[in-house]
N, C-alpha and C. Protein backbone atom coordinates (compact mmCIF):
# COMPACT_ATOMS: atom_id res chain seq x y z
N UNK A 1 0.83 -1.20 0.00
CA UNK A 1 0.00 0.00 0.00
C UNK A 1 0.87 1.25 0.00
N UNK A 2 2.05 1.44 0.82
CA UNK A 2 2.90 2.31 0.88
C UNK A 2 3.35 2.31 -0.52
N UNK A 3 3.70 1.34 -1.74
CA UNK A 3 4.03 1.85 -3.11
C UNK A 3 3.19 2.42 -3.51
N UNK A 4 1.76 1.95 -3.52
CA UNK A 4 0.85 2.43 -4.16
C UNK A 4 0.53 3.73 -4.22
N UNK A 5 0.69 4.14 -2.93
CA UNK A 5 0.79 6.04 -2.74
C UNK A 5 1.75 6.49 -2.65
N UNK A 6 2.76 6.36 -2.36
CA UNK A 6 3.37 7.13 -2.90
C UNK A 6 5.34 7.26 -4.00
N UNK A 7 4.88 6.03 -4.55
CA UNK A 7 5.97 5.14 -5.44
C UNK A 7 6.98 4.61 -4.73
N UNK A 8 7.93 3.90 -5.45
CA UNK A 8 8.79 2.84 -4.96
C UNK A 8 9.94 3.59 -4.57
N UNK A 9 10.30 4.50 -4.90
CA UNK A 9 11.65 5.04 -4.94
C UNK A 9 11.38 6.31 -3.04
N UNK A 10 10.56 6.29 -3.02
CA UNK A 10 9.92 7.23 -2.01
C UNK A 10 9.72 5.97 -0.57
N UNK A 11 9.74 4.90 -0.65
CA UNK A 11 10.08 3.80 0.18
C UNK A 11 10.84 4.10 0.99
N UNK A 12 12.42 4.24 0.85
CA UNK A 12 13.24 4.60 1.78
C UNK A 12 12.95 6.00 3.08
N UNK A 13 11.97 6.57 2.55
CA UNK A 13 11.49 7.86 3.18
C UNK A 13 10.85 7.35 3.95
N UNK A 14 10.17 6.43 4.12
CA UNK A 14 9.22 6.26 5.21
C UNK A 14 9.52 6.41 6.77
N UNK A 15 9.27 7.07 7.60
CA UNK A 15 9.86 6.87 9.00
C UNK A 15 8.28 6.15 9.79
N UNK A 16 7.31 6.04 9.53
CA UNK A 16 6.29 5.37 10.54
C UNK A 16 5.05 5.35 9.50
N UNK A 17 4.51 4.10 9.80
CA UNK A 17 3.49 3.35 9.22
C UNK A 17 2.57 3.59 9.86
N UNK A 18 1.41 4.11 10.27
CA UNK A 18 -0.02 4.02 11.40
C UNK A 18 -0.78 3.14 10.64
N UNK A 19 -0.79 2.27 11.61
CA UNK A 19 -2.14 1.19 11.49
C UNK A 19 -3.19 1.42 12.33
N UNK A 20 -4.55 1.21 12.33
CA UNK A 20 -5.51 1.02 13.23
C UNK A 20 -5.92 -0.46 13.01
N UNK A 21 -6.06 -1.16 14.08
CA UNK A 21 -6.25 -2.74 14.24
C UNK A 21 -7.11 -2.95 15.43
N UNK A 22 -8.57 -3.45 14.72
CA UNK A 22 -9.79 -3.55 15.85
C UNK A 22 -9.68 -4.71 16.73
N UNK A 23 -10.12 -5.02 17.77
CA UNK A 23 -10.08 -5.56 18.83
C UNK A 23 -10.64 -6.72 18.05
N UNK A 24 -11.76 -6.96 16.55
CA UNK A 24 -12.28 -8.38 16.69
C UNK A 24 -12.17 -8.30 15.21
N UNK A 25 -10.79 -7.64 14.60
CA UNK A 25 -10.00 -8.15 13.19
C UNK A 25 -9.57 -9.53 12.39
N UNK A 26 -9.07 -9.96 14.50
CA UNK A 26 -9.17 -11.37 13.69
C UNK A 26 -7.49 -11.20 13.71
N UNK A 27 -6.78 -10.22 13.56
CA UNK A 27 -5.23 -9.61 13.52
C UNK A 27 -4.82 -9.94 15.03
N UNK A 28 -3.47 -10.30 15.55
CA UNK A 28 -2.71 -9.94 16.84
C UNK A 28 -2.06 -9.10 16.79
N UNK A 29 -2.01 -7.96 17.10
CA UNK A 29 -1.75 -7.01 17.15
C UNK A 29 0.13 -6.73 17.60
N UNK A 30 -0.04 -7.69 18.03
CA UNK A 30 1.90 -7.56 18.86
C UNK A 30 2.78 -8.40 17.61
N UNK A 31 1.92 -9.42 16.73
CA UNK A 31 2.23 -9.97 16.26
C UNK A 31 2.74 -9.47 14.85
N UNK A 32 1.78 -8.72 14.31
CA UNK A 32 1.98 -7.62 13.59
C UNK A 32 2.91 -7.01 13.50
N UNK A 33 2.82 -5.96 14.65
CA UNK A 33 3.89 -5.55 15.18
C UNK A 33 5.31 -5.70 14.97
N UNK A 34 5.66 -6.85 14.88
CA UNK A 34 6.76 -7.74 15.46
C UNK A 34 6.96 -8.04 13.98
N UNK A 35 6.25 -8.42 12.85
CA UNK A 35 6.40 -8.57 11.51
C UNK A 35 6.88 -7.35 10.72
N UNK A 36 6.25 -6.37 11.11
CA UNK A 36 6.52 -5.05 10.47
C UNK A 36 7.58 -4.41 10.90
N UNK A 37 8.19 -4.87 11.56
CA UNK A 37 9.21 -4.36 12.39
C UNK A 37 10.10 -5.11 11.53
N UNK A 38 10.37 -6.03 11.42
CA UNK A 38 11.00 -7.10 10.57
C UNK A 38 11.08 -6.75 8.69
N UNK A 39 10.14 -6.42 8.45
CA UNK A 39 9.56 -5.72 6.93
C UNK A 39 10.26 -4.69 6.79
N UNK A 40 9.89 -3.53 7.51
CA UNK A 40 10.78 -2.29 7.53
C UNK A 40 11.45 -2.00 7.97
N UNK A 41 12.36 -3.37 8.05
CA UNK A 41 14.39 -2.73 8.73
C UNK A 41 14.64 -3.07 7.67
N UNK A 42 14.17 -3.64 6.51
CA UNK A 42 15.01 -4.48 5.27
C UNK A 42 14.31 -3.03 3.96
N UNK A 43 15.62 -3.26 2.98
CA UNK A 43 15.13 -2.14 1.92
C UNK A 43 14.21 -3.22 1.19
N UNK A 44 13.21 -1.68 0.72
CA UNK A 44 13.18 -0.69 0.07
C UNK A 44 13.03 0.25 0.93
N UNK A 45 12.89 -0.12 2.18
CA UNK A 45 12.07 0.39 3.38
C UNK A 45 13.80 0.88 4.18
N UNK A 46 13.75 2.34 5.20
CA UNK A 46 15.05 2.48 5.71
C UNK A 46 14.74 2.79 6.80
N UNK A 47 14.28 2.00 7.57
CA UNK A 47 13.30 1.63 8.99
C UNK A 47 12.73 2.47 9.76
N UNK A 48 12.06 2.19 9.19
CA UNK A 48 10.31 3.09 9.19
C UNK A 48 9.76 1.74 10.45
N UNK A 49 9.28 2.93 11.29
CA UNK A 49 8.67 2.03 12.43
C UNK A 49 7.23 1.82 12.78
N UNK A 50 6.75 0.58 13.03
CA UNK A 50 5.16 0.39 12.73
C UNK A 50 4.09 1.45 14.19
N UNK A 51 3.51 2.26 13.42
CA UNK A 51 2.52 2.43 15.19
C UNK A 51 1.19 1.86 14.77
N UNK A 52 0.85 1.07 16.26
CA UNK A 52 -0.21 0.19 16.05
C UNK A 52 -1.08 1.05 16.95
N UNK A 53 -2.55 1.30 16.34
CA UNK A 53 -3.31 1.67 17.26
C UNK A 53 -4.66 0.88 17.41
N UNK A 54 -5.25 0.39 18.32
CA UNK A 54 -5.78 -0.61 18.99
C UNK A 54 -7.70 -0.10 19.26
N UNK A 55 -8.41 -0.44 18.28
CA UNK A 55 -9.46 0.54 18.27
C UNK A 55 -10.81 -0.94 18.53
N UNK A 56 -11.82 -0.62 19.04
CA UNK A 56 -12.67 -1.51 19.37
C UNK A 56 -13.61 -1.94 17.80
N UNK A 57 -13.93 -3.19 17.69
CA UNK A 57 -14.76 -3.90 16.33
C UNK A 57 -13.62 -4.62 15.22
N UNK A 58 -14.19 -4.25 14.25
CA UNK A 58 -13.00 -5.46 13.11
C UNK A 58 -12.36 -4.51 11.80
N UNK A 59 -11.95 -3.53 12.51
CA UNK A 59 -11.78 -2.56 11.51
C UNK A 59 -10.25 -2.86 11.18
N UNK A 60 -9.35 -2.54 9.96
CA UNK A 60 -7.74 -2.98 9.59
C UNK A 60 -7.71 -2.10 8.78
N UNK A 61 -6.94 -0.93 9.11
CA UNK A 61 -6.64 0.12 8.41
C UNK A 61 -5.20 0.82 8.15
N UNK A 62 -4.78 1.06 6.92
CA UNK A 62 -3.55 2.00 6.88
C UNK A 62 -4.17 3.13 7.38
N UNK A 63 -3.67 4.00 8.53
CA UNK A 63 -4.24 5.72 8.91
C UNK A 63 -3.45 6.48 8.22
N UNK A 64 -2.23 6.30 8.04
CA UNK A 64 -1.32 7.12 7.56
C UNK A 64 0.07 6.76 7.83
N UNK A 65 1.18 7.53 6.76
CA UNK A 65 2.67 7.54 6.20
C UNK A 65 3.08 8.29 6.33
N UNK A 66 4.22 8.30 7.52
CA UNK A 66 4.98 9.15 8.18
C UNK A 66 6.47 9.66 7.14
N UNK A 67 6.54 10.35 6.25
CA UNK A 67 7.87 10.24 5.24
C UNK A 67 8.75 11.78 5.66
N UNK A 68 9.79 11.04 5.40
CA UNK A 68 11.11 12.14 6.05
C UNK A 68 10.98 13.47 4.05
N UNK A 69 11.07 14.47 5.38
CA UNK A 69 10.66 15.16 3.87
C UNK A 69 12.28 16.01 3.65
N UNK A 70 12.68 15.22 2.68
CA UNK A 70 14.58 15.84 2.43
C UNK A 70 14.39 16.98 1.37
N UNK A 71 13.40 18.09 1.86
CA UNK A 71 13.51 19.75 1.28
C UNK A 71 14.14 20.20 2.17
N UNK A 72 15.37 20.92 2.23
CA UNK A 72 15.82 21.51 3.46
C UNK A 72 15.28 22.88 3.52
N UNK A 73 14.66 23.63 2.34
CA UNK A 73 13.58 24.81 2.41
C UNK A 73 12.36 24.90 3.39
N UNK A 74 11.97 23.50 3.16
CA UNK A 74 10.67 23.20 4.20
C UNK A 74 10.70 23.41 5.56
């Protein structure tokens, strides 16, 4: 999903992933966790760290992409 918005080459930028992960997803949440953590220490990715947020029902969502923005104007 992270290529999909915002291309492959923009990968390495990532510094944090937000997930929302419902209490009855069906997902383990630590487990996750613990995968994505694993995913994004390895390239394309230049370890970007997962935040899991823990919301009640069966909802599994990307919230948002935390990317290092290298304008030094900005």
């Amino acid at each position: 999903m992270a290529e999909e918005r915002l291309g492959r080459d923009a990968l390495e930028r990532v510094v944090a992933l937000g997930l929302e992960v419902g209490d009855d997803s069906g997902i383990e949440a630590d487990n996750l966790e613990f995968c994505l953590e694993a995913l994004l220490s390895s390239p394309p990715f230049g370890g970007a760290r997962p935040v899991i947020v823990r919301l009640p029902g069966d909802v599994l969502r990307l919230s948002y992409l935390e990317v290092e923005d290298d304008d030094p104007d900005d």
